[in-house]
Every structure is written in C-alpha cells, then in structure tokens.
C-alpha atoms as a PDB file:
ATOM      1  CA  UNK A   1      23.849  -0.860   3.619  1.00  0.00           C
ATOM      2  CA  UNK A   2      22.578   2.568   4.925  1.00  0.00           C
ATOM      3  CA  UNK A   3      19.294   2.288   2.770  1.00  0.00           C
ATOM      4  CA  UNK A   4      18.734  -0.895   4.895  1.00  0.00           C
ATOM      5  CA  UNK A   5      19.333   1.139   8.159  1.00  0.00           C
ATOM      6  CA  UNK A   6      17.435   4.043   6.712  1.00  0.00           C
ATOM      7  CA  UNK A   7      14.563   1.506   6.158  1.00  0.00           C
ATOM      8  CA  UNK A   8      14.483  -0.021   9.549  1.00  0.00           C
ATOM      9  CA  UNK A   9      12.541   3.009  11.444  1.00  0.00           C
ATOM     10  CA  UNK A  10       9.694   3.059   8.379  1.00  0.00           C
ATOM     11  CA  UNK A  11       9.234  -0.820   9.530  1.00  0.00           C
ATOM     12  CA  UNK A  12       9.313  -0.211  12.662  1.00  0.00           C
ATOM     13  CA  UNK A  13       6.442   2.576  11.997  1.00  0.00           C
ATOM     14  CA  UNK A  14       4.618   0.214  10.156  1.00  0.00           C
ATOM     15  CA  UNK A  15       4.674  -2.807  12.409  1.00  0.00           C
ATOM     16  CA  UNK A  16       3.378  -0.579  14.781  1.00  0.00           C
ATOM     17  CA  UNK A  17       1.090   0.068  13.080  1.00  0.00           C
ATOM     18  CA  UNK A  18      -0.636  -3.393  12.034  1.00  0.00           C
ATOM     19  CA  UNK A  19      -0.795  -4.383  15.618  1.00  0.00           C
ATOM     20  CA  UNK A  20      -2.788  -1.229  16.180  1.00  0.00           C
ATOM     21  CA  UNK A  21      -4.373  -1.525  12.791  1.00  0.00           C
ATOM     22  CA  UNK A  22      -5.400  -5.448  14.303  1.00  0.00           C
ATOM     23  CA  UNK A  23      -7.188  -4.401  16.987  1.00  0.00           C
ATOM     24  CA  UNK A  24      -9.013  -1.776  16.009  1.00  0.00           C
ATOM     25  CA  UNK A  25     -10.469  -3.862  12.841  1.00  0.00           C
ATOM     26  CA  UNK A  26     -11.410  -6.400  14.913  1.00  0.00           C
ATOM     27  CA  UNK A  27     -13.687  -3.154  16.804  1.00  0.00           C
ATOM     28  CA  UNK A  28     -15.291  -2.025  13.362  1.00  0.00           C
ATOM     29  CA  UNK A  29     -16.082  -3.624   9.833  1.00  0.00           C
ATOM     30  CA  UNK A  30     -14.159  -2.987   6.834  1.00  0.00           C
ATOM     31  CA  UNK A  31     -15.866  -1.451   3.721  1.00  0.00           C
ATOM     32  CA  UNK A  32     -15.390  -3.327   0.621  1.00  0.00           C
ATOM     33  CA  UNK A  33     -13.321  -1.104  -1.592  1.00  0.00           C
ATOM     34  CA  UNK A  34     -12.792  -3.182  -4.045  1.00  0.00           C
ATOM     35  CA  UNK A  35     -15.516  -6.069  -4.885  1.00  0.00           C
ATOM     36  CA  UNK A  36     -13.636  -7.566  -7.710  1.00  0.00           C
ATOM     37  CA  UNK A  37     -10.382  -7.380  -9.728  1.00  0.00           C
ATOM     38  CA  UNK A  38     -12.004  -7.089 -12.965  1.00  0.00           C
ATOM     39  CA  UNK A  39     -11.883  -3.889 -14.771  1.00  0.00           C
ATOM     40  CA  UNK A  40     -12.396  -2.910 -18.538  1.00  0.00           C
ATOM     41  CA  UNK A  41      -9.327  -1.142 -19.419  1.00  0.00           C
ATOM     42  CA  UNK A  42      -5.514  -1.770 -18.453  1.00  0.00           C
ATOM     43  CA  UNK A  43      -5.829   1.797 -17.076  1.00  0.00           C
ATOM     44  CA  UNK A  44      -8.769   1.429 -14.237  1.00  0.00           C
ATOM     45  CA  UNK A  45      -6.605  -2.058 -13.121  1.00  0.00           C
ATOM     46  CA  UNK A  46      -3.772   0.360 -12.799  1.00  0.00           C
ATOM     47  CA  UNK A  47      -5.996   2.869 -10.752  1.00  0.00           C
ATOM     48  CA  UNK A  48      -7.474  -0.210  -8.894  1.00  0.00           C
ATOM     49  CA  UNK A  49      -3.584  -1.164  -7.954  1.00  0.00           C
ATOM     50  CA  UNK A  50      -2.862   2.049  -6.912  1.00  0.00           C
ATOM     51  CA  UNK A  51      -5.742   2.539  -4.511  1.00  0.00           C
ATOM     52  CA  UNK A  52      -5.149  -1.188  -3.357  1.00  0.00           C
ATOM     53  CA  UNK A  53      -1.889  -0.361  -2.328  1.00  0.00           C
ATOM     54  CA  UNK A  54      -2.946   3.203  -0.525  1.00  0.00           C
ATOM     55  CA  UNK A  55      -6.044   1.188   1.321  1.00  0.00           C
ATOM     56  CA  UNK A  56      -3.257  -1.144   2.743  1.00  0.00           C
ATOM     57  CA  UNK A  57      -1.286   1.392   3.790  1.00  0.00           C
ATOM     58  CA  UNK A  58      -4.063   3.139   5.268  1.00  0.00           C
ATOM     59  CA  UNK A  59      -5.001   0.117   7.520  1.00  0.00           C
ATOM     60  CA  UNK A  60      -1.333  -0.958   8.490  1.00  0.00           C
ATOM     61  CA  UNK A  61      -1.061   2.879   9.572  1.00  0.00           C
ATOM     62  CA  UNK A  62      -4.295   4.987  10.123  1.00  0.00           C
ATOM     63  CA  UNK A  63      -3.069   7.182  12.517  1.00  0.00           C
ATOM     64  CA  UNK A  64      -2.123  10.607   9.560  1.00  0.00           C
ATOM     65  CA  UNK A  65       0.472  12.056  11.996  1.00  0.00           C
ATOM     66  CA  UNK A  66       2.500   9.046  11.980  1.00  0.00           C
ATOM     67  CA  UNK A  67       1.930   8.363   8.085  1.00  0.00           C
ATOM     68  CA  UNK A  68       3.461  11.963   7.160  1.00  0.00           C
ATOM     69  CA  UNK A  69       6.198  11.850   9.562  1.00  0.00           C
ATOM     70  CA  UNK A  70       7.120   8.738   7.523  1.00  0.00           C
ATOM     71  CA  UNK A  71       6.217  10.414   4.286  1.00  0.00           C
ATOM     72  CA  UNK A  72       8.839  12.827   5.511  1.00  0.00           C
ATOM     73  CA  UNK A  73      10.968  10.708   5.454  1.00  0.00           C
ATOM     74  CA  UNK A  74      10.888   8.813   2.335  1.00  0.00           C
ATOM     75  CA  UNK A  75      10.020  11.819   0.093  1.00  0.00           C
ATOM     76  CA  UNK A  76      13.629  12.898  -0.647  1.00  0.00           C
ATOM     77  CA  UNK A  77      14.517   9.038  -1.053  1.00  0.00           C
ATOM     78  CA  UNK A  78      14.095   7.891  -4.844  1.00  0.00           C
ATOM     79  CA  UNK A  79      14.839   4.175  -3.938  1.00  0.00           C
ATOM     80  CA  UNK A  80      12.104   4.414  -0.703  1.00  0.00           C
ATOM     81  CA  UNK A  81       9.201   5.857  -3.664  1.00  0.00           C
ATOM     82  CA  UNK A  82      11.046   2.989  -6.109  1.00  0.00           C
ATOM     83  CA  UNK A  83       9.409   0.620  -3.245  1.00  0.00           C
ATOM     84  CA  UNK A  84       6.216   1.872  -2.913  1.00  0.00           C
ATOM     85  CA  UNK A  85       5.851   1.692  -7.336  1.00  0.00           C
ATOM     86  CA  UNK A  86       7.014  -1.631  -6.567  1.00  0.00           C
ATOM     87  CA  UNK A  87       4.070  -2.545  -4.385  1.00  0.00           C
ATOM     88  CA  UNK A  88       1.668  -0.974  -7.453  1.00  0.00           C
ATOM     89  CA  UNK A  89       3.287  -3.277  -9.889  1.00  0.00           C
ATOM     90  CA  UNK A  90       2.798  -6.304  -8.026  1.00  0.00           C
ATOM     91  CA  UNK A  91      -0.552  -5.395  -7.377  1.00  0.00           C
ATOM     92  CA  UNK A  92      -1.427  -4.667 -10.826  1.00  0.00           C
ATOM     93  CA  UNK A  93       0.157  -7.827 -11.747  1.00  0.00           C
ATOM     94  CA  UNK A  94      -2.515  -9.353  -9.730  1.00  0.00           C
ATOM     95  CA  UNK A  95      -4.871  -7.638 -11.216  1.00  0.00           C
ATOM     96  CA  UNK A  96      -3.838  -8.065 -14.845  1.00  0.00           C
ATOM     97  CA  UNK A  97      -3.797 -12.018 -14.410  1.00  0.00           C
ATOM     98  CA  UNK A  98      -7.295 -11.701 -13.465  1.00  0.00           C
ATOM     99  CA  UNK A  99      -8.165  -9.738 -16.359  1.00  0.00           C
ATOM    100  CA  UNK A 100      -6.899 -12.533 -18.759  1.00  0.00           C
ATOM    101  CA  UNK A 101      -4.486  -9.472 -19.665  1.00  0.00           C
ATOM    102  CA  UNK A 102      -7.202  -7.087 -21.147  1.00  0.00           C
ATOM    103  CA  UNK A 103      -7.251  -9.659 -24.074  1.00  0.00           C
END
C-alpha cells in the first residue's frame, strides 16, 4: 500500500509531463529513432527495447530537472527500477514477435 502512495507523485510527474510533452510535439517533428523492429541478433532487439523505452520517457518528460528529481526518487526503490525492466521486457517482447523470435 505505501509503494502505491510512493508511486502516485512519479505519475503525477509524468502526466505532467505528456500534456507538456503534447504540445510541444505538435510545435516540432519527431525524428525517427527507430525505422523498424527488425534486428539481427536477440541482443540489438534488446538494445532497441531499451532505447524505446528511454525515447518514451524522454518525450512524456523532456524537461532533465524534473526527470532526475524523479530519478531521485526511484533510485533507492528496487520495486520502482523492477517497473522500469518491466517496460524493457514488454518492449522487447514486441520486438521479438516481430523478429519471428531470431529463428
């Protein structure tokens, strides 16, 4: 119950945010990062999740003041970085599906 409570100012933070994060996309393009979900090895899809999951981040919450006063925050917490290697896995998943699974 107080990981819940603990995780309520991070959201917060975050929702925050993606309404900035809205607007100010709307002002300027996106690169493309990431032009496909193929990759040769099970090792660059891992890499690919990994820097799927920071880009998000990164354009929920650009501002880097706000992003280390959260990282601040969650450092110390191992079920808060158990979350974020959460997001990775489900990204990779994504990513190994379209891969047929390195077969």
């Amino acid at each position: 119950m107080k990981l819940i409570f603990k995780s309520i100012p991070l959201m917060f933070l975050l929702l925050i945010g993606l309404a900035l994060t809205a607007q100010a996309s709307e002002d300027k393009q996106a690169t493309d990062y990431m032009p496909s979900l193929m990759t040769e090895t099970p090792l660059e899809g891992r890499m690919l999740a990994m820097k799927m999951v920071r880009k998000t981040i990164g354009a929920i919450q650009p501002d880097p003041a706000i992003k280390m006063a959260v990282r601040l925050q969650y450092q110390d917490n191992p079920q808060l970085l158990l979350y974020s290697a959460e997001l990775v896995a489900i990204e990779f998943k994504t990513i190994a599906i379209a891969n047929n699974y390195w077969r």
